[in-house]
N, C-alpha and C. Protein backbone atom coordinates (compact mmCIF):
# COMPACT_ATOMS: atom_id res chain seq x y z
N UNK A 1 -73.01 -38.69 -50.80
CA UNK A 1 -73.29 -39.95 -50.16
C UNK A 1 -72.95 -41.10 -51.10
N UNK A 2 -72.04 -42.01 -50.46
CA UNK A 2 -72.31 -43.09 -51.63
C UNK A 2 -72.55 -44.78 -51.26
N UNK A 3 -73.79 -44.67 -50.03
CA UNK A 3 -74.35 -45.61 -49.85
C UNK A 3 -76.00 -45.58 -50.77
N UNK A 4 -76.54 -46.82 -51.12
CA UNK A 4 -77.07 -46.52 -51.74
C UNK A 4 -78.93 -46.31 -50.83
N UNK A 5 -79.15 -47.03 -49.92
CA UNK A 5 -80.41 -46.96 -48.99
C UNK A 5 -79.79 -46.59 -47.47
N UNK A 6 -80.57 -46.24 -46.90
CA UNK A 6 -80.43 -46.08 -45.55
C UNK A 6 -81.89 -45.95 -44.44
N UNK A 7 -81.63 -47.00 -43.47
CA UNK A 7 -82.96 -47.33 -42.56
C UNK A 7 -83.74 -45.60 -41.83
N UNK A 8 -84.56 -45.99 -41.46
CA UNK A 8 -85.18 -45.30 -40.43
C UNK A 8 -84.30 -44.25 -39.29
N UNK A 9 -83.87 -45.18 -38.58
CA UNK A 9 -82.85 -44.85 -37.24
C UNK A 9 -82.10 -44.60 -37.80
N UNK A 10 -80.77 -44.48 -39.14
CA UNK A 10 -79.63 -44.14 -39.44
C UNK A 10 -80.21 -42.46 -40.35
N UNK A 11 -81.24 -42.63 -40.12
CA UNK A 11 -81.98 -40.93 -41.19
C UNK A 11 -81.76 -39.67 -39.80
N UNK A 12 -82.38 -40.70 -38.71
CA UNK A 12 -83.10 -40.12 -37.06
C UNK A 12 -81.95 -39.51 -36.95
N UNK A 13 -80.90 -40.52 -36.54
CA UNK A 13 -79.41 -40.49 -35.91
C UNK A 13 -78.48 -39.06 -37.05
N UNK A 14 -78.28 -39.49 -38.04
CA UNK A 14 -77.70 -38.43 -39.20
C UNK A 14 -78.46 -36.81 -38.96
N UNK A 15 -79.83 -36.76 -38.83
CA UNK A 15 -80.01 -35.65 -39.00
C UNK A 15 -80.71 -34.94 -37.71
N UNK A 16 -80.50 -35.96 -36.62
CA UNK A 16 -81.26 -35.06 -35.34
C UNK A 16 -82.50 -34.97 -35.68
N UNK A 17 -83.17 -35.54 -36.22
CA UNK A 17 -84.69 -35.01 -36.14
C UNK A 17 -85.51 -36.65 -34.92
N UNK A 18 -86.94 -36.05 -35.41
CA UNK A 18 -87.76 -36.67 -34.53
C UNK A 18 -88.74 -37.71 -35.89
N UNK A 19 -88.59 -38.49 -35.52
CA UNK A 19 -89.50 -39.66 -36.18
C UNK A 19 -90.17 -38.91 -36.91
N UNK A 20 -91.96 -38.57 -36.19
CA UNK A 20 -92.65 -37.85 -36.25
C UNK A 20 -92.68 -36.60 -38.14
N UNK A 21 -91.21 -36.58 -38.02
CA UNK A 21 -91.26 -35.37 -39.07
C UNK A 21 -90.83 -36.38 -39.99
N UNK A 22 -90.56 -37.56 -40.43
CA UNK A 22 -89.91 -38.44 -41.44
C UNK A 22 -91.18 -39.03 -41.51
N UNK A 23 -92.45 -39.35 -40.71
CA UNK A 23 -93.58 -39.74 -40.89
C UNK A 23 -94.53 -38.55 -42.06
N UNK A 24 -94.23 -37.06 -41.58
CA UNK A 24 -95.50 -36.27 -42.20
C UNK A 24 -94.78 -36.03 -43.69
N UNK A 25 -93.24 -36.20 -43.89
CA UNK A 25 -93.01 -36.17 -45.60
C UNK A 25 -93.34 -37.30 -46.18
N UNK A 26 -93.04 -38.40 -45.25
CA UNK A 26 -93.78 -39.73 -46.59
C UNK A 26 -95.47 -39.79 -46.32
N UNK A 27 -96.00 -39.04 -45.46
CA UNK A 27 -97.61 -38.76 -45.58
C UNK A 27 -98.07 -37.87 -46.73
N UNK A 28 -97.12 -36.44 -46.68
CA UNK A 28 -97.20 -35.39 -47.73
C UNK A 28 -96.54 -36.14 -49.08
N UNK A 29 -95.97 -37.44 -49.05
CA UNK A 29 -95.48 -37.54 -50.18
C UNK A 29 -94.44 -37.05 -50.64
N UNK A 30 -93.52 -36.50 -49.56
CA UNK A 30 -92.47 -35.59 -50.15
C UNK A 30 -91.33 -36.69 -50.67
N UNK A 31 -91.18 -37.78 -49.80
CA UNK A 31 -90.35 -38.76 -49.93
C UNK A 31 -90.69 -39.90 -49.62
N UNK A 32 -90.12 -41.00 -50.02
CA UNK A 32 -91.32 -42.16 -50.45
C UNK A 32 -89.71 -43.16 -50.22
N UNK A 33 -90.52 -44.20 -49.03
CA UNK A 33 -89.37 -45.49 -48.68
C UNK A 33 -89.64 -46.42 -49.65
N UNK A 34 -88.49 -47.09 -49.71
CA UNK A 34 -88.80 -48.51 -50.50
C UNK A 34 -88.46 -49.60 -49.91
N UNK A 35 -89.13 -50.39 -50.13
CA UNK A 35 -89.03 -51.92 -49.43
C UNK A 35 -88.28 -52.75 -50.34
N UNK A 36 -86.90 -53.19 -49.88
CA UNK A 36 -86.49 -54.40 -50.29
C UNK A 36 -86.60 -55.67 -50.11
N UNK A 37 -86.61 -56.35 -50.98
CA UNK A 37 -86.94 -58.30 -50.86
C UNK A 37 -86.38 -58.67 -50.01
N UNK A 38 -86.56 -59.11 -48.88
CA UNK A 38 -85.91 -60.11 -47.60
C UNK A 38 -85.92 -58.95 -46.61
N UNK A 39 -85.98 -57.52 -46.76
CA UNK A 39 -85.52 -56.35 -45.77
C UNK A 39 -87.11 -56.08 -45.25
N UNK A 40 -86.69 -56.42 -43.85
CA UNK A 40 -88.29 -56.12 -43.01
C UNK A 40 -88.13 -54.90 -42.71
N UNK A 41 -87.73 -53.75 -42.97
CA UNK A 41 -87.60 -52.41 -42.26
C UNK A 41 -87.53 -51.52 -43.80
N UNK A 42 -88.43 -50.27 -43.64
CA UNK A 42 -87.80 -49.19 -44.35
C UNK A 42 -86.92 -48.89 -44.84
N UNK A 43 -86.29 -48.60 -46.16
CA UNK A 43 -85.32 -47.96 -46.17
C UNK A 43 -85.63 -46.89 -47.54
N UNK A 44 -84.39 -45.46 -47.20
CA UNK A 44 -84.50 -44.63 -47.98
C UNK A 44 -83.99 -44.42 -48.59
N UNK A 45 -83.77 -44.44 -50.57
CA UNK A 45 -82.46 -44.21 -51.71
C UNK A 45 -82.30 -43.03 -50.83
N UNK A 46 -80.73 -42.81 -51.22
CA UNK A 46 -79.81 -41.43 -51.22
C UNK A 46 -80.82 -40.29 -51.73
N UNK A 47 -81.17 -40.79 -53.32
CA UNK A 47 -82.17 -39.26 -53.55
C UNK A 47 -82.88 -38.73 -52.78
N UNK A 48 -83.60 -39.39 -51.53
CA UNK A 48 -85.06 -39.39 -50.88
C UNK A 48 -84.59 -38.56 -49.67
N UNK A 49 -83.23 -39.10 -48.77
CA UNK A 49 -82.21 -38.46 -47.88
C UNK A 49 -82.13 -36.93 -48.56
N UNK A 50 -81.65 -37.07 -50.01
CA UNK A 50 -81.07 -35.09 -49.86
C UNK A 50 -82.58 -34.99 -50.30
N UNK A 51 -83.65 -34.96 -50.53
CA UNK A 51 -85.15 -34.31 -50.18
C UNK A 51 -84.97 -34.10 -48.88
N UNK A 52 -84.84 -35.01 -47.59
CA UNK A 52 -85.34 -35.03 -46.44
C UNK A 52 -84.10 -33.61 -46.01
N UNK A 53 -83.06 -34.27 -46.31
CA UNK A 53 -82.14 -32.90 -46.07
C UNK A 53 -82.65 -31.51 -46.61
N UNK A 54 -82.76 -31.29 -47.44
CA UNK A 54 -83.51 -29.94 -48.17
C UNK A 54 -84.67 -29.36 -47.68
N UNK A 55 -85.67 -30.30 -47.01
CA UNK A 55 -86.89 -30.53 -46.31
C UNK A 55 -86.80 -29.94 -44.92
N UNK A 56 -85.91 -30.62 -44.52
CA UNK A 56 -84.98 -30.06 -42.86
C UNK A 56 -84.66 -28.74 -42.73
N UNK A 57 -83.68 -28.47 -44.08
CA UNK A 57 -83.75 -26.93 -43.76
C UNK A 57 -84.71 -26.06 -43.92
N UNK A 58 -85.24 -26.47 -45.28
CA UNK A 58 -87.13 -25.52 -45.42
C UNK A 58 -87.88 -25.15 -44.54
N UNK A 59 -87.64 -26.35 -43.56
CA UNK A 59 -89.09 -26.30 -42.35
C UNK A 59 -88.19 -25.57 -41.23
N UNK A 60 -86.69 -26.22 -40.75
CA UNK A 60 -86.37 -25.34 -39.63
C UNK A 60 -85.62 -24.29 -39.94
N UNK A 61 -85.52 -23.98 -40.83
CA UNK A 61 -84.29 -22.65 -40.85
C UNK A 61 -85.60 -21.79 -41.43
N UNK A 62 -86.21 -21.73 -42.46
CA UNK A 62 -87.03 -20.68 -43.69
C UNK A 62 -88.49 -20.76 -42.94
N UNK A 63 -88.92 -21.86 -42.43
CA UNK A 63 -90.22 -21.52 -41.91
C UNK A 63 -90.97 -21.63 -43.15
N UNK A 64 -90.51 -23.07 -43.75
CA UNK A 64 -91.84 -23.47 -44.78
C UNK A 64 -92.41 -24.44 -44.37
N UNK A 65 -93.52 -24.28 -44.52
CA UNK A 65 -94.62 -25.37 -44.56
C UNK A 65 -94.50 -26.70 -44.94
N UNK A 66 -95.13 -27.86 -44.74
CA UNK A 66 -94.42 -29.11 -46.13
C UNK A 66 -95.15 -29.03 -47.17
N UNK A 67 -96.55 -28.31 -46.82
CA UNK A 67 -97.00 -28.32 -48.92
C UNK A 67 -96.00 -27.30 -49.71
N UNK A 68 -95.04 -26.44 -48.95
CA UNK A 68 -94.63 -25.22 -49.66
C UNK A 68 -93.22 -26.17 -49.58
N UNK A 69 -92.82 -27.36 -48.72
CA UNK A 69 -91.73 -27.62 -49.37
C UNK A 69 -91.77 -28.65 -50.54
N UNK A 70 -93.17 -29.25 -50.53
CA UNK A 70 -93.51 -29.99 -51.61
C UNK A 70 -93.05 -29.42 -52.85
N UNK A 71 -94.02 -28.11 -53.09
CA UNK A 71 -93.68 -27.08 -54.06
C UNK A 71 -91.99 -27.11 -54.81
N UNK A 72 -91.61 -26.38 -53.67
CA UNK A 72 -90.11 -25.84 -53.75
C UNK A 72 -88.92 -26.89 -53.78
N UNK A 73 -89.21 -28.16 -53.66
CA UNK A 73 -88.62 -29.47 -54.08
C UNK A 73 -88.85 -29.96 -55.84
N UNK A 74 -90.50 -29.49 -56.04
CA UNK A 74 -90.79 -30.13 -57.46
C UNK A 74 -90.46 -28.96 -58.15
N UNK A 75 -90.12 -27.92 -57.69
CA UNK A 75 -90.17 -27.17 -58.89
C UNK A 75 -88.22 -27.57 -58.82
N UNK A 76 -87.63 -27.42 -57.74
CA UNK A 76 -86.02 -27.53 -57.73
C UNK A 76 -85.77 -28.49 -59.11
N UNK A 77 -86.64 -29.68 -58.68
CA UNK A 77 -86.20 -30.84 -59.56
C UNK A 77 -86.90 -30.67 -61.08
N UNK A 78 -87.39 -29.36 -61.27
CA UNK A 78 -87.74 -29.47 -63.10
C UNK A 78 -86.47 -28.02 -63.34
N UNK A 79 -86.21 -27.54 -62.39
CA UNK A 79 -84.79 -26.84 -62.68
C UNK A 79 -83.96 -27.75 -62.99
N UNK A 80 -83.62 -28.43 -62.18
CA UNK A 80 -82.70 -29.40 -62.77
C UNK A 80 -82.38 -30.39 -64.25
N UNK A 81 -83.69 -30.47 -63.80
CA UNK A 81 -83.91 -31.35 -65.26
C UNK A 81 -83.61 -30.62 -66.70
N UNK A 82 -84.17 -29.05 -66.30
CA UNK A 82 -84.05 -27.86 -67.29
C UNK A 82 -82.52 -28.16 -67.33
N UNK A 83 -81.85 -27.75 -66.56
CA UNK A 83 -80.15 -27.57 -66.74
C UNK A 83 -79.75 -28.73 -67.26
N UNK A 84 -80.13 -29.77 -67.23
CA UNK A 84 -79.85 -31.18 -68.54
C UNK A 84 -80.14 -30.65 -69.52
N UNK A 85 -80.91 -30.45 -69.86
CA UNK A 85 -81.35 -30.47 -71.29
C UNK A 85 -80.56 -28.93 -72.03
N UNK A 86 -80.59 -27.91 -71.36
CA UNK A 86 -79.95 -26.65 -71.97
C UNK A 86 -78.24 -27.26 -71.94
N UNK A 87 -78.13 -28.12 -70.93
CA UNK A 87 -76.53 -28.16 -71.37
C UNK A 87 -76.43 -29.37 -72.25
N UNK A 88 -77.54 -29.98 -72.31
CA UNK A 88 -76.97 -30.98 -74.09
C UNK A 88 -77.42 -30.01 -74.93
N UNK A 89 -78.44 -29.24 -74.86
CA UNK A 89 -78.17 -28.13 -76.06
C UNK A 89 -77.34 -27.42 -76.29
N UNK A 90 -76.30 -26.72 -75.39
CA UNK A 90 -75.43 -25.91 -75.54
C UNK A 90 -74.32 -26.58 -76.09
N UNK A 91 -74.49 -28.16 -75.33
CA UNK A 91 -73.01 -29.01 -75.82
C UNK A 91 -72.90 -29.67 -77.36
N UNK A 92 -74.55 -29.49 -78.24
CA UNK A 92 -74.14 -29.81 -79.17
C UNK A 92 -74.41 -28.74 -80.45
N UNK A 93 -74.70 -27.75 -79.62
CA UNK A 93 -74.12 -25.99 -80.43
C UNK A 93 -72.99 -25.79 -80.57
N UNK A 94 -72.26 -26.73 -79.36
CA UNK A 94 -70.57 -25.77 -79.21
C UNK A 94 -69.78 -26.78 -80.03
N UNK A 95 -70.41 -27.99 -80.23
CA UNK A 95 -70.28 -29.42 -81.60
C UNK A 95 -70.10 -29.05 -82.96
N UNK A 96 -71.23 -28.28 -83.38
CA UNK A 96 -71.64 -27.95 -84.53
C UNK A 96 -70.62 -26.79 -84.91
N UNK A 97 -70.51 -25.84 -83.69
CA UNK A 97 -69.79 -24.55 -84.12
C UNK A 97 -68.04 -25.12 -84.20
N UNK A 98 -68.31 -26.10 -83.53
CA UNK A 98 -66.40 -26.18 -83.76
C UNK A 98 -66.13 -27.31 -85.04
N UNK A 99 -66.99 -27.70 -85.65
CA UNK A 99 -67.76 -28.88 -86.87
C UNK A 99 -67.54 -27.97 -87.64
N UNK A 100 -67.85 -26.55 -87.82
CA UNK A 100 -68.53 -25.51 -88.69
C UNK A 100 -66.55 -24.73 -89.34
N UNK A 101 -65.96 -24.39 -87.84
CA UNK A 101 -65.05 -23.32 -88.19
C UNK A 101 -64.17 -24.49 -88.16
């Protein structure tokens, strides 16, 4: 995606869903709108969209729950974070070793 927010109705419209379910993740907290200065309406960063996307499939394809996609979102995102950090470690092992020979 490389818009950076997107409203309410352009989330509805993109992903076929029903209001209703974009209401119980920012209730559960799964994803969280932000209000811009002068903008009277909702809108959602890109990050918050691929939650809601990831969220979409959890609940209709896998038959998770939203506390279990709560879960399986926070833990995704300390994987991730893990794979930062092991690949600046690896990238400044593979520094040192080519520093070394």
């Amino acid at each position: 995606m490389t818009r950076k927010y997107w409203t309410v109705i352009e989330i509805i419209q993109m992903f076929e869903l029903e209001e209703r379910f974009l209401l119980d993740l920012e209730e559960e907290e799964i994803i969280c709108p932000v209000r811009e200065k002068g903008v009277t309406e909702k809108l959602y960063h890109a990050d918050e969209v691929e939650k809601l996307r990831l969220a979409k499939i959890l609940v209709e394809e896998m038959d998770v729950n939203l506390p279990g996609v709560d879960i399986i979102l926070r833990m995704r995102q300390d994987m991730l974070a893990m794979r930062k950090q092991f690949d600046t470690i690896f990238e400044d092992l593979a520094e040192k070793l080519k520093n070394k020979y």
